[in-house]
PDB file of N, CA and C in Angstrom:
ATOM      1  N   UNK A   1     102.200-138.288 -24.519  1.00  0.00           N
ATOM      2  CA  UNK A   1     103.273-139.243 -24.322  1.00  0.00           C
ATOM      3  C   UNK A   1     102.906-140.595 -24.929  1.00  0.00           C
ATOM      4  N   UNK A   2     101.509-140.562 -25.421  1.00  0.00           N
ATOM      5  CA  UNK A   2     101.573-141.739 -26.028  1.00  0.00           C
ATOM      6  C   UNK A   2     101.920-142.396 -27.786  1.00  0.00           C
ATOM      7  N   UNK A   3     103.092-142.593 -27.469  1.00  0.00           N
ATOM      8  CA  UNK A   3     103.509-143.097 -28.960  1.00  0.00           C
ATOM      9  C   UNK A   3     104.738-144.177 -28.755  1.00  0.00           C
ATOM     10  N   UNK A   4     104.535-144.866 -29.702  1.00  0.00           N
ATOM     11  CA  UNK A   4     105.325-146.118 -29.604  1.00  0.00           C
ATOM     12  C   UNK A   4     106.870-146.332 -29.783  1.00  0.00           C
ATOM     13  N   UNK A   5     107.263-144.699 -29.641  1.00  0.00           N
ATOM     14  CA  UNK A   5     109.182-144.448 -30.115  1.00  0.00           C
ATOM     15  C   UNK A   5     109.497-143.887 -28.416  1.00  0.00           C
ATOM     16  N   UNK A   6     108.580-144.629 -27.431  1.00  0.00           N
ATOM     17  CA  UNK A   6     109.153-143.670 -26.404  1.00  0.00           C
ATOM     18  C   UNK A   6     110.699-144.937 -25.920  1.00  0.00           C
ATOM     19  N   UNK A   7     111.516-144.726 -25.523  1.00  0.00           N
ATOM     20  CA  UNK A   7     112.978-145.184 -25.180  1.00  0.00           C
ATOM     21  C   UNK A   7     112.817-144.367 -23.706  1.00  0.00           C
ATOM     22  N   UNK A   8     112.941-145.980 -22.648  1.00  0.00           N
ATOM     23  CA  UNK A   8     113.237-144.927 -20.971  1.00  0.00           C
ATOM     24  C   UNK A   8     114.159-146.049 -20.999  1.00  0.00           C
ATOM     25  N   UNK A   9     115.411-145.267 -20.745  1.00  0.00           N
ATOM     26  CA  UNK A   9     116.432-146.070 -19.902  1.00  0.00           C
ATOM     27  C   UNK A   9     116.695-145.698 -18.697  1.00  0.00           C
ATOM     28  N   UNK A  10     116.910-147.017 -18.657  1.00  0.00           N
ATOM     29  CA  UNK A  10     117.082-147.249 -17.115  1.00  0.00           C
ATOM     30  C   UNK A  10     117.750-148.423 -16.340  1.00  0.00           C
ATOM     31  N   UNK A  11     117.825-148.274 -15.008  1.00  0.00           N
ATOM     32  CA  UNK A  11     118.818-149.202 -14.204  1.00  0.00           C
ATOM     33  C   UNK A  11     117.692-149.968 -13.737  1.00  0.00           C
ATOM     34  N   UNK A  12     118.040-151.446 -13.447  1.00  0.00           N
ATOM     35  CA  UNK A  12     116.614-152.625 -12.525  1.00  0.00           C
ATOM     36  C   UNK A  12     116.637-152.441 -11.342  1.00  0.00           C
ATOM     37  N   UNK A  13     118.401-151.817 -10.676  1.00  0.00           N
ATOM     38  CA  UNK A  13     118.547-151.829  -9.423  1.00  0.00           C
ATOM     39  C   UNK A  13     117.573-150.561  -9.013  1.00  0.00           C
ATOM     40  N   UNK A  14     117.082-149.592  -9.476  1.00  0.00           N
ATOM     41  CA  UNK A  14     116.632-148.328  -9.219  1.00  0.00           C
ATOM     42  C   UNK A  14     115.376-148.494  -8.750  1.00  0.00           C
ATOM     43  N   UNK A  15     115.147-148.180  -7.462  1.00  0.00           N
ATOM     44  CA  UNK A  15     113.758-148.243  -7.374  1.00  0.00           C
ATOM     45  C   UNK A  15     112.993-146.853  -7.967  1.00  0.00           C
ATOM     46  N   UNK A  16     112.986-145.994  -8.299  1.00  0.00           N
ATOM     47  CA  UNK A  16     112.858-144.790  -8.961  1.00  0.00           C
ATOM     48  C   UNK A  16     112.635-145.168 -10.504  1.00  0.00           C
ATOM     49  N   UNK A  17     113.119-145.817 -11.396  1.00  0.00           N
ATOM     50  CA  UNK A  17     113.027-146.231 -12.719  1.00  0.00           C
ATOM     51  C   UNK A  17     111.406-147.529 -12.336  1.00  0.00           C
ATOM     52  N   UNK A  18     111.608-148.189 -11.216  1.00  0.00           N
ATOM     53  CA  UNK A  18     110.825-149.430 -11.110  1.00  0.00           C
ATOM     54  C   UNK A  18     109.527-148.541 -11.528  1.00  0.00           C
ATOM     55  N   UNK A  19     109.329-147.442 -10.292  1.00  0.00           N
ATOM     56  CA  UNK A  19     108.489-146.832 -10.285  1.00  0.00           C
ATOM     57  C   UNK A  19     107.870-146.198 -11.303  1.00  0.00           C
ATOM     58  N   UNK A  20     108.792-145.869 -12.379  1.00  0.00           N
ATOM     59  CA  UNK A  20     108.472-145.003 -13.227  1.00  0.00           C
ATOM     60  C   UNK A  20     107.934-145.654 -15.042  1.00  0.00           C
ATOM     61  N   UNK A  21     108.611-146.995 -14.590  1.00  0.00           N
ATOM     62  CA  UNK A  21     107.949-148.210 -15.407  1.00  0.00           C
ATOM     63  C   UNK A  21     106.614-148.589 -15.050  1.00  0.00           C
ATOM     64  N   UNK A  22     106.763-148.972 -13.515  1.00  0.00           N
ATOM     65  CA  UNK A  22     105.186-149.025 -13.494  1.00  0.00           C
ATOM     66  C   UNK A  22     103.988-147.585 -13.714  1.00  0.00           C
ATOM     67  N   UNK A  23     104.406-146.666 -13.506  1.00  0.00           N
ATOM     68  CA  UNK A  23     103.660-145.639 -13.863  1.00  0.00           C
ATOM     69  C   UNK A  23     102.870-145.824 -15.656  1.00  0.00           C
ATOM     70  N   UNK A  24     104.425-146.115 -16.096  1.00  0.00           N
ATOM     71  CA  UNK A  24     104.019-146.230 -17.689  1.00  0.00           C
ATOM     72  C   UNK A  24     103.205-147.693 -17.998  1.00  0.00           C
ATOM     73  N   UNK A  25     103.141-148.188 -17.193  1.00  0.00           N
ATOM     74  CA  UNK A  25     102.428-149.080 -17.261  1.00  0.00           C
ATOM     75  C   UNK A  25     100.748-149.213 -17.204  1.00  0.00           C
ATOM     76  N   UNK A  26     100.710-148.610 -16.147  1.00  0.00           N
ATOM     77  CA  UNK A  26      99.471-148.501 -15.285  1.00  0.00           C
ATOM     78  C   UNK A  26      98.572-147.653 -16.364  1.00  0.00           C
ATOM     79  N   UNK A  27      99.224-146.833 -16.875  1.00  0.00           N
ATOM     80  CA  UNK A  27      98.953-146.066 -18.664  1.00  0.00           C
ATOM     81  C   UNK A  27      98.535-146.198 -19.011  1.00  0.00           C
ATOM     82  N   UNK A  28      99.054-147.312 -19.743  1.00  0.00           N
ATOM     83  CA  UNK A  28      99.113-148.680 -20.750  1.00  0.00           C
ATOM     84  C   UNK A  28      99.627-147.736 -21.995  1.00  0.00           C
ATOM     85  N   UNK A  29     100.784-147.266 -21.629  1.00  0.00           N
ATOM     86  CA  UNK A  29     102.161-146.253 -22.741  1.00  0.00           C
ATOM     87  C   UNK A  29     103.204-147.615 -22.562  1.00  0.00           C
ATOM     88  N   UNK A  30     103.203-147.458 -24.093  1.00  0.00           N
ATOM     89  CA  UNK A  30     104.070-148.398 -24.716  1.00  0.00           C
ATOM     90  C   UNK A  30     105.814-147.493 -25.052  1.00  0.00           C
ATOM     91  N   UNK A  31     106.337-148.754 -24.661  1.00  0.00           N
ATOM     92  CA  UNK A  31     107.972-147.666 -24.591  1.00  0.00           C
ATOM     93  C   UNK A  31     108.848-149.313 -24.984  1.00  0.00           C
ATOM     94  N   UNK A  32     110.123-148.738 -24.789  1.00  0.00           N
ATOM     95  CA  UNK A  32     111.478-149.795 -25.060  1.00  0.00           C
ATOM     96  C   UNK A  32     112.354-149.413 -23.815  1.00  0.00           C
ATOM     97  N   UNK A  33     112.512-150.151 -23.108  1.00  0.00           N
ATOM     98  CA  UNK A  33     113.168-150.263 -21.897  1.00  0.00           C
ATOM     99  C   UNK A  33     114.896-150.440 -22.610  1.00  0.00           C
ATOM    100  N   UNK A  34     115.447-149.633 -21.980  1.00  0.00           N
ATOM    101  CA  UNK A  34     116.854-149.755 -22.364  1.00  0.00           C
ATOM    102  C   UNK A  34     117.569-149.803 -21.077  1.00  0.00           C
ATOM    103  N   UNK A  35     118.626-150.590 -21.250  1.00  0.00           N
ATOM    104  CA  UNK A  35     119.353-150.692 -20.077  1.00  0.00           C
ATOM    105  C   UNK A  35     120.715-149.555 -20.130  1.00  0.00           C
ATOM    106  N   UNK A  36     120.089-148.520 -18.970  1.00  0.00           N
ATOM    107  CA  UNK A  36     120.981-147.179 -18.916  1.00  0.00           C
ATOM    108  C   UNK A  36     122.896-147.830 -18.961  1.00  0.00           C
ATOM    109  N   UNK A  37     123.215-148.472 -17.940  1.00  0.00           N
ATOM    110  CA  UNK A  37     124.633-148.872 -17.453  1.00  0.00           C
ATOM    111  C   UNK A  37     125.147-149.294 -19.180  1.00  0.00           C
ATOM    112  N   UNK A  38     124.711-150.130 -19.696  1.00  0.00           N
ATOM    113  CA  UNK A  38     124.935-150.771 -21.081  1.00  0.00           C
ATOM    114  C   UNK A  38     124.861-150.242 -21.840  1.00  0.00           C
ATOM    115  N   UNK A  39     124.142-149.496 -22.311  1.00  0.00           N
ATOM    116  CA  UNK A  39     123.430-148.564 -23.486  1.00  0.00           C
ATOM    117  C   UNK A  39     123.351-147.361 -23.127  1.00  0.00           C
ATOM    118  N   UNK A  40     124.087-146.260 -22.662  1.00  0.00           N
ATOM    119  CA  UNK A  40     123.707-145.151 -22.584  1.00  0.00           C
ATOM    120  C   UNK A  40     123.151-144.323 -23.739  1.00  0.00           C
ATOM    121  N   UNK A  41     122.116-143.300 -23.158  1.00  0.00           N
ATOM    122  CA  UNK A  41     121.924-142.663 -24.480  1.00  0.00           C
ATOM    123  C   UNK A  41     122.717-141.345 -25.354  1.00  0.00           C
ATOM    124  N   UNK A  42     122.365-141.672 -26.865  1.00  0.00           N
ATOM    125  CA  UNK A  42     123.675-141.313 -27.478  1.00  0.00           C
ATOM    126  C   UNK A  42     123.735-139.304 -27.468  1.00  0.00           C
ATOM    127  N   UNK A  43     124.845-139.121 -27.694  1.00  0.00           N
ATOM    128  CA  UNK A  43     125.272-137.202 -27.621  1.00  0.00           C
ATOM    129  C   UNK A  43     123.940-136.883 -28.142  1.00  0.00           C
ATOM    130  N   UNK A  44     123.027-137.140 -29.209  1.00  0.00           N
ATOM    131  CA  UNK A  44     122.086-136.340 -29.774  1.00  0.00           C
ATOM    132  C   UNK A  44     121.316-136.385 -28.618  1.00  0.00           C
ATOM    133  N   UNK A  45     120.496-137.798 -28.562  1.00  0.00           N
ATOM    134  CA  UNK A  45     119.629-137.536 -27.708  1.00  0.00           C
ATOM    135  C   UNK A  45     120.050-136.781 -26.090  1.00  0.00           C
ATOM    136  N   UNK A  46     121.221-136.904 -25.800  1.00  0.00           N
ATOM    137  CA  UNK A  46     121.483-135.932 -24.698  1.00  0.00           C
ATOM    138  C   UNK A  46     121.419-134.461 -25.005  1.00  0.00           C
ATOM    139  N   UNK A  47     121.731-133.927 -26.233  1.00  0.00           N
ATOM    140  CA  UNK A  47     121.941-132.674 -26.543  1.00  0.00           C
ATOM    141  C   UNK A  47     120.213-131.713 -26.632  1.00  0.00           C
ATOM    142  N   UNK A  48     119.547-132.869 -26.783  1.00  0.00           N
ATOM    143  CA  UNK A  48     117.965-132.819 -27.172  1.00  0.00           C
ATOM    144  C   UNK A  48     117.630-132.696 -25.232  1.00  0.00           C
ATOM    145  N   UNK A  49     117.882-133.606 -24.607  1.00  0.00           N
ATOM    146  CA  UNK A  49     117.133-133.522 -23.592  1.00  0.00           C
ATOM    147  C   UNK A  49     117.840-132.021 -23.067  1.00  0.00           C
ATOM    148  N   UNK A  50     119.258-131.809 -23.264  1.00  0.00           N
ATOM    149  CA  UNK A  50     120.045-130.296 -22.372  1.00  0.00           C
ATOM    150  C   UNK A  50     119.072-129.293 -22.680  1.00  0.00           C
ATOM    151  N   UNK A  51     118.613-129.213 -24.020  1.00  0.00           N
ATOM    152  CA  UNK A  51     117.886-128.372 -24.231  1.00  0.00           C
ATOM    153  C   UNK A  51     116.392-128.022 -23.748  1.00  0.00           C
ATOM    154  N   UNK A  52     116.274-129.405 -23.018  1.00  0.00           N
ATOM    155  CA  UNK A  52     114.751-129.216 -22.753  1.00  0.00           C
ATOM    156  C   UNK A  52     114.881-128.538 -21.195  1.00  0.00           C
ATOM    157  N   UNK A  53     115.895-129.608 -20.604  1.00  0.00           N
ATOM    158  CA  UNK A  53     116.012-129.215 -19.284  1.00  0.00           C
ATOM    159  C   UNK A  53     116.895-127.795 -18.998  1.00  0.00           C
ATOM    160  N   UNK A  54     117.510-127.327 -19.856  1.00  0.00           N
ATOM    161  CA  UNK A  54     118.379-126.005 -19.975  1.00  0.00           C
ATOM    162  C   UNK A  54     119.946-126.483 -19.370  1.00  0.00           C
ATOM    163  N   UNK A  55     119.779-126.727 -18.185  1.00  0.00           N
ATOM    164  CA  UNK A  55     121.194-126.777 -17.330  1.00  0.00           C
ATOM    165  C   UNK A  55     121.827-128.303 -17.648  1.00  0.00           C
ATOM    166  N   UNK A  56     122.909-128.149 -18.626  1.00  0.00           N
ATOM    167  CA  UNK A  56     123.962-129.736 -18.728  1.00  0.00           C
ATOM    168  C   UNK A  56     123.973-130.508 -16.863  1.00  0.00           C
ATOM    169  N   UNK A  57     124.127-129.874 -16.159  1.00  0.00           N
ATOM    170  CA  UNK A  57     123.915-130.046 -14.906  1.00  0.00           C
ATOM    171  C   UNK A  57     123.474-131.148 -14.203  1.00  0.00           C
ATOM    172  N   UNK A  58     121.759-130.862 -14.766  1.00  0.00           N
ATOM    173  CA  UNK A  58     120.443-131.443 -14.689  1.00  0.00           C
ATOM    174  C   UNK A  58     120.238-133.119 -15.007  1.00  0.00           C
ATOM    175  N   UNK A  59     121.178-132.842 -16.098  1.00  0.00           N
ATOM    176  CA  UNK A  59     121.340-134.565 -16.746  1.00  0.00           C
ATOM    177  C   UNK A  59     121.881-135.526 -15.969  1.00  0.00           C
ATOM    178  N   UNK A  60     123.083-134.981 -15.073  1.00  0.00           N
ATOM    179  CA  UNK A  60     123.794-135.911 -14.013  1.00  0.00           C
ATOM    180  C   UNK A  60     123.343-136.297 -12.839  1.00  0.00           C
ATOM    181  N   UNK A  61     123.399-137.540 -12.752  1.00  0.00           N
ATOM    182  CA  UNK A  61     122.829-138.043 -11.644  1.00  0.00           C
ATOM    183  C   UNK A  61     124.070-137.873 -10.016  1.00  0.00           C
ATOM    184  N   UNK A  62     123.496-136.766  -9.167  1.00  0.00           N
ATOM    185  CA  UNK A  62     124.409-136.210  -8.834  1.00  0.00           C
ATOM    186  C   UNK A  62     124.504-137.318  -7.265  1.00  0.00           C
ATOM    187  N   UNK A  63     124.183-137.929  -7.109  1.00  0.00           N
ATOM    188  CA  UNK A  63     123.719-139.255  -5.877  1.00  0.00           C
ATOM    189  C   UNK A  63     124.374-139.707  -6.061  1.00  0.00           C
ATOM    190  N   UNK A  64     125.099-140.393  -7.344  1.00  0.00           N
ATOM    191  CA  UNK A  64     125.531-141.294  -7.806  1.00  0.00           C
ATOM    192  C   UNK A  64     126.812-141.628  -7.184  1.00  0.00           C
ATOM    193  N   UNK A  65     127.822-142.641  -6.927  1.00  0.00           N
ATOM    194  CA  UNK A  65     129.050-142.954  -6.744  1.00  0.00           C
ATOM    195  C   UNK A  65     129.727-142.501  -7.522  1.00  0.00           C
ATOM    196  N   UNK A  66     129.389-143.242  -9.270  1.00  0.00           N
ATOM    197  CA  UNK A  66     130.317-142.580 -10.136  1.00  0.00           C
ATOM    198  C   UNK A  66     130.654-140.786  -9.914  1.00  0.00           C
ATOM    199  N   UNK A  67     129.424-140.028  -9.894  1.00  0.00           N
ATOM    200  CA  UNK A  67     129.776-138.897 -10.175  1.00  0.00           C
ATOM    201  C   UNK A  67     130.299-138.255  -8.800  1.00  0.00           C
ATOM    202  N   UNK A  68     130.188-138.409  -7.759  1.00  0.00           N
ATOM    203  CA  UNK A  68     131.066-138.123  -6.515  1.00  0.00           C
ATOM    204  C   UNK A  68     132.390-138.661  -6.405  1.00  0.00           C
ATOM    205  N   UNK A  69     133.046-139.825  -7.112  1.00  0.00           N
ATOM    206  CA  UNK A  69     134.326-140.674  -6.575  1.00  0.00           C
ATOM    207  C   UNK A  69     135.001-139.732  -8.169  1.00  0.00           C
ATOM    208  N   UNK A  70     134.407-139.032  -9.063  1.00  0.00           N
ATOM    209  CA  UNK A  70     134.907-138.739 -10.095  1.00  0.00           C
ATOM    210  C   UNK A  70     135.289-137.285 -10.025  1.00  0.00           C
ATOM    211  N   UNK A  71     134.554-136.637  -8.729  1.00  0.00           N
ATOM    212  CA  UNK A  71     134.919-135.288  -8.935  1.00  0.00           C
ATOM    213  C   UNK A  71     133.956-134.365  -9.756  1.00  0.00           C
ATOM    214  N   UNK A  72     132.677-134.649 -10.414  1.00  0.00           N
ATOM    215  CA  UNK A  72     131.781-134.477 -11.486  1.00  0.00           C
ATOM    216  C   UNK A  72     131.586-133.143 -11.487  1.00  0.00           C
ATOM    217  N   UNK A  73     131.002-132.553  -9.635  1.00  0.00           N
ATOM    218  CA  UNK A  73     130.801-131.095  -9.385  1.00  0.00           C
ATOM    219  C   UNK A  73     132.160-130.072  -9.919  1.00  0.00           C
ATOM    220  N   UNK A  74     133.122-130.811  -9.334  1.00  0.00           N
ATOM    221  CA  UNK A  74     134.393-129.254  -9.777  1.00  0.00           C
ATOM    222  C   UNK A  74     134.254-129.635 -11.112  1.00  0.00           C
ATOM    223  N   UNK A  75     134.662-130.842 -11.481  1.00  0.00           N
ATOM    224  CA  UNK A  75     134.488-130.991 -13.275  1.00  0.00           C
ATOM    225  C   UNK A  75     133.975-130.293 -14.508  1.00  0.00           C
ATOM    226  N   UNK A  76     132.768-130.162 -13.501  1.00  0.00           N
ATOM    227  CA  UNK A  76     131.585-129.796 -14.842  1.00  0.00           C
ATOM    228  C   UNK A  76     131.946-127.814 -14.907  1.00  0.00           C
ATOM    229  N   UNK A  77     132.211-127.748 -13.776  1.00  0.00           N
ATOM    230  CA  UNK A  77     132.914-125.952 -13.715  1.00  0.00           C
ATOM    231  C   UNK A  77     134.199-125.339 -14.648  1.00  0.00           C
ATOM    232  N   UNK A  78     135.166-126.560 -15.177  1.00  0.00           N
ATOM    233  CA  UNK A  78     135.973-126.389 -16.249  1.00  0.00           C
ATOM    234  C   UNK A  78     136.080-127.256 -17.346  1.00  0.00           C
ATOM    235  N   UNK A  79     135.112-128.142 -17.694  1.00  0.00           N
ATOM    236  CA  UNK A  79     134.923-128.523 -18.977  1.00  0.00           C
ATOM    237  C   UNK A  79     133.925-128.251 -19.832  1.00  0.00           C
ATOM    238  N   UNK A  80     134.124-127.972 -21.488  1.00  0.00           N
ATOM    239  CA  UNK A  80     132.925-128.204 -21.913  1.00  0.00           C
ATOM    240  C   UNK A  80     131.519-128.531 -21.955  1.00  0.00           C
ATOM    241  N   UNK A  81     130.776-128.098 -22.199  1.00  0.00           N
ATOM    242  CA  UNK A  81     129.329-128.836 -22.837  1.00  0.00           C
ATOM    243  C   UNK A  81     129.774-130.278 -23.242  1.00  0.00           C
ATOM    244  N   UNK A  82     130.508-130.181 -24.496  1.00  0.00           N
ATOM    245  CA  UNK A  82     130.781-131.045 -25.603  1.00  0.00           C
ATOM    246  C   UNK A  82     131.434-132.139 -24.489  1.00  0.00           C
ATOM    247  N   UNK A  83     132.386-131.806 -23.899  1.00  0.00           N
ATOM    248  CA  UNK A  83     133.170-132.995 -23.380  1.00  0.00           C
ATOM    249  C   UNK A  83     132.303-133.312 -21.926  1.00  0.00           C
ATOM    250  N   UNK A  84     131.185-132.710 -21.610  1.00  0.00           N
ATOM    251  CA  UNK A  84     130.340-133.597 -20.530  1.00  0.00           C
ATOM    252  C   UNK A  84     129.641-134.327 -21.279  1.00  0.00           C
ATOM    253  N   UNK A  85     128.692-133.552 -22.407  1.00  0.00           N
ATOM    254  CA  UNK A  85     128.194-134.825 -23.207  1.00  0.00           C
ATOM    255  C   UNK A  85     128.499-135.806 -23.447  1.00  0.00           C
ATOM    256  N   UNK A  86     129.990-135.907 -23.968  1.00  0.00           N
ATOM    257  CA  UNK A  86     130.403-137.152 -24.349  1.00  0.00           C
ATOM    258  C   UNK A  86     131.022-137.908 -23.084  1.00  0.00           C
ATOM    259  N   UNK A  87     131.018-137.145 -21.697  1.00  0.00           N
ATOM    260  CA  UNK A  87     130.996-138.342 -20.579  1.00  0.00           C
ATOM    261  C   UNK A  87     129.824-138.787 -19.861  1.00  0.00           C
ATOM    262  N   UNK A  88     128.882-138.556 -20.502  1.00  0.00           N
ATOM    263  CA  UNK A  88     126.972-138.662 -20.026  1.00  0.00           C
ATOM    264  C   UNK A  88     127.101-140.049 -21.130  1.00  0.00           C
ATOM    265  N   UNK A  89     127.198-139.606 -22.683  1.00  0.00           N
ATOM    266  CA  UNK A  89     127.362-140.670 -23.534  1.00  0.00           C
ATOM    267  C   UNK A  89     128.088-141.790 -23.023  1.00  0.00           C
ATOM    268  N   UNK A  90     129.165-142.119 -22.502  1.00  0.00           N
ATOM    269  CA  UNK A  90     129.997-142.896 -22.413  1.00  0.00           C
ATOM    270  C   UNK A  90     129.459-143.967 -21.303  1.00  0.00           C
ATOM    271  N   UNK A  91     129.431-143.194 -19.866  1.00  0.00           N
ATOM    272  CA  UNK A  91     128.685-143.728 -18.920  1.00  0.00           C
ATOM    273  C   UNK A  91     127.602-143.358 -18.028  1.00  0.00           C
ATOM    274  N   UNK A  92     126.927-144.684 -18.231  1.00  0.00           N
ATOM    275  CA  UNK A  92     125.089-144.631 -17.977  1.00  0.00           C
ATOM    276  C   UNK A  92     125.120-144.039 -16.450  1.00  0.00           C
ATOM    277  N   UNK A  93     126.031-144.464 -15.565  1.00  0.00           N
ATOM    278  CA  UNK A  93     125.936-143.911 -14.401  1.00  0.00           C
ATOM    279  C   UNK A  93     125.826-142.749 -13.620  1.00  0.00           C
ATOM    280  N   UNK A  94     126.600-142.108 -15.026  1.00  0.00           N
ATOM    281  CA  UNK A  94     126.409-140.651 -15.008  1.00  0.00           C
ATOM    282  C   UNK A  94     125.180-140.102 -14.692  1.00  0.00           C
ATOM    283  N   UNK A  95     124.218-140.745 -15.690  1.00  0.00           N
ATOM    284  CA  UNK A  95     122.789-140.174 -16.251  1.00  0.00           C
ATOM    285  C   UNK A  95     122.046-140.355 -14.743  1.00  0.00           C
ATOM    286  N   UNK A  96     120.962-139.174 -15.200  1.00  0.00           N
ATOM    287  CA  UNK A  96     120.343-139.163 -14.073  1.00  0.00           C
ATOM    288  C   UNK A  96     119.102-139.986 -14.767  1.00  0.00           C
ATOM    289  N   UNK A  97     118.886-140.613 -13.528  1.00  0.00           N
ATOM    290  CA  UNK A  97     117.576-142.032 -14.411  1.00  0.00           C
ATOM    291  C   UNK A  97     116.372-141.601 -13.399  1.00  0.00           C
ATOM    292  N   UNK A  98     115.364-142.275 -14.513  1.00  0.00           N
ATOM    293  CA  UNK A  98     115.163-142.778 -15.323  1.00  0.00           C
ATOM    294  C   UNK A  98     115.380-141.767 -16.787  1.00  0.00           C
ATOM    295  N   UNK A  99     115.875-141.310 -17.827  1.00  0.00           N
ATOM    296  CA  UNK A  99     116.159-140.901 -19.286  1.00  0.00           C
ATOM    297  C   UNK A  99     114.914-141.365 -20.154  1.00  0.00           C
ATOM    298  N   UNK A 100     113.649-140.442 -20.381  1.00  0.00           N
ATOM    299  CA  UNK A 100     113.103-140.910 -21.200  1.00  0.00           C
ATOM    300  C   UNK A 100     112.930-139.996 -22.096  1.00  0.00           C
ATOM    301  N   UNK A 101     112.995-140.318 -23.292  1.00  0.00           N
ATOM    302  CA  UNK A 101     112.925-139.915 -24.918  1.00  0.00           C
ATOM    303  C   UNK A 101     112.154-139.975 -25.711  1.00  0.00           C
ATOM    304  N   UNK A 102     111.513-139.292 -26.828  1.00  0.00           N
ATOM    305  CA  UNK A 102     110.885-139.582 -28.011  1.00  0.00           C
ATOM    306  C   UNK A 102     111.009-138.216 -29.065  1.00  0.00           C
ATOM    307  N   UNK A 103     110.232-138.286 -29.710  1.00  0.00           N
ATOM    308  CA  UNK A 103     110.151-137.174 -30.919  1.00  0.00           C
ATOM    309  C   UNK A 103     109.803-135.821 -29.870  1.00  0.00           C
ATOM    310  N   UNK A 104     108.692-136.195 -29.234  1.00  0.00           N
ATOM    311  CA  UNK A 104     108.166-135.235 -28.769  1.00  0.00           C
ATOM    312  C   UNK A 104     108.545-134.910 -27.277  1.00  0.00           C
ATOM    313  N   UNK A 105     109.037-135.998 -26.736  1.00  0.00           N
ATOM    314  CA  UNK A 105     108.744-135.814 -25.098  1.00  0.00           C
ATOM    315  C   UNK A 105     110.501-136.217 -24.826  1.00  0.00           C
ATOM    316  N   UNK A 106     110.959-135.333 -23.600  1.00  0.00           N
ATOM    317  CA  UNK A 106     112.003-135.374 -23.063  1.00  0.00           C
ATOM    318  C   UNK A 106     111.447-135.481 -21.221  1.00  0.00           C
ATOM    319  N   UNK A 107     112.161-136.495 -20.164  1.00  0.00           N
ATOM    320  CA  UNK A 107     111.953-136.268 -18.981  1.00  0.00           C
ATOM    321  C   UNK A 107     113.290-137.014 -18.476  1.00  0.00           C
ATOM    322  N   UNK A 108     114.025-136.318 -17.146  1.00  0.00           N
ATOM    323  CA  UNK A 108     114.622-136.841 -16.467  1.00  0.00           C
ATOM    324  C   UNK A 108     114.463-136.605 -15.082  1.00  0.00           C
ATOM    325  N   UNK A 109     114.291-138.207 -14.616  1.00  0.00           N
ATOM    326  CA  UNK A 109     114.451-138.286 -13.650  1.00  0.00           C
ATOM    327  C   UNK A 109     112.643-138.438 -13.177  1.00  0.00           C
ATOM    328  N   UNK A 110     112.202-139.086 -12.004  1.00  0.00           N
ATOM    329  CA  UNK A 110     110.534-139.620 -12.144  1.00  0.00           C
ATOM    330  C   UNK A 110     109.984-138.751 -10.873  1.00  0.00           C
ATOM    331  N   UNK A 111     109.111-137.328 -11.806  1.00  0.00           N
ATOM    332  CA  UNK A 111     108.199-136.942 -10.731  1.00  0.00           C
ATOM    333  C   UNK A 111     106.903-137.047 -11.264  1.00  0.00           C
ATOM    334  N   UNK A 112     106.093-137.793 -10.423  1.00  0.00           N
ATOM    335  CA  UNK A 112     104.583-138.683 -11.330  1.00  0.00           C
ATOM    336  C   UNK A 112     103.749-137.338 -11.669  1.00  0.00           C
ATOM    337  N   UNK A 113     103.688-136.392 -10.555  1.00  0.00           N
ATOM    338  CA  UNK A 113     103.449-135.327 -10.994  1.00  0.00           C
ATOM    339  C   UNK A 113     103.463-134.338 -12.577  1.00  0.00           C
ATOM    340  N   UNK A 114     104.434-134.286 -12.508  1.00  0.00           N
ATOM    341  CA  UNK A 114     105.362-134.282 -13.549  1.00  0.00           C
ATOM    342  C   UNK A 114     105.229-134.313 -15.195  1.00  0.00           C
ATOM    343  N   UNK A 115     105.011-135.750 -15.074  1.00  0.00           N
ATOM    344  CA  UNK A 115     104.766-137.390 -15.527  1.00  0.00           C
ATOM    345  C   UNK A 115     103.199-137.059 -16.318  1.00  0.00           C
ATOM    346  N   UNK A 116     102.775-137.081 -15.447  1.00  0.00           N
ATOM    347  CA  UNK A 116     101.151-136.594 -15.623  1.00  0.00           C
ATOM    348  C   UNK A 116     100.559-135.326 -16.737  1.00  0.00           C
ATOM    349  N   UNK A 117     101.428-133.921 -16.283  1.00  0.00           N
ATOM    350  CA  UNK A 117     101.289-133.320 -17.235  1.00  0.00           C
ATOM    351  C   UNK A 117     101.453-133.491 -18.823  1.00  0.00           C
ATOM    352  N   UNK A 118     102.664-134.618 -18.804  1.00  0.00           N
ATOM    353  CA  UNK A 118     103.043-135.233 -20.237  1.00  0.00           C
ATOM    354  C   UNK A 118     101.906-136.181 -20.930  1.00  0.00           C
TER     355      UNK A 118
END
């Protein structure tokens, strides 16, 4: 995990992302903090992480307000791949955080455990 294209987005309010910054910290793994709500990350890199994690599912942050006041669970049972992607793309709230990325490494969501093996 150590290379300098890693991208974790994430929310400040999250104590789960806090955590998972300081993890990368404590490292001393160099990354680009992106702000998930603002910047979500784009269809590729979502299409990259579906694949790692297998289940489109997996990506949604299922806690969330957005995805409960939206209906997300029956949702995701009659829409597309394509058209969840592009509502993961659209809004960060969706995403299950912390979203971290690179060439090599895909993780969602912070188990240090996890974390460690990477």
């Amino acid at each position: 995990m150590k290379n300098s294209n890693l991208k974790v987005y994430e929310y400040s309010g999250c104590s789960t992302c806090r955590k998972a910054l300081g993890f990368l910290k404590k490292q001393g793994i160099a990354y680009e903090s992106l702000p998930i709500r603002e910047t979500p990350p784009s269809i590729a890199e979502l299409k990259k992480a579906k694949q790692v994690v297998g289940d489109i599912r997996k990506l949604f942050n299922v806690s969330g307000k957005d995805y409960r006041e939206g209906n997300w669970k029956e949702k995701l049972t009659k829409i597309s791949e394509e058209e969840a992607l592009k509502a993961l793309s659209k809004n960060g709230n969706l995403i299950k955080r912390p979203f971290v990325i690179s060439d090599k490494t895909v993780l969602v969501g912070f188990k240090e455990e996890e974390w460690n093996k990477i």
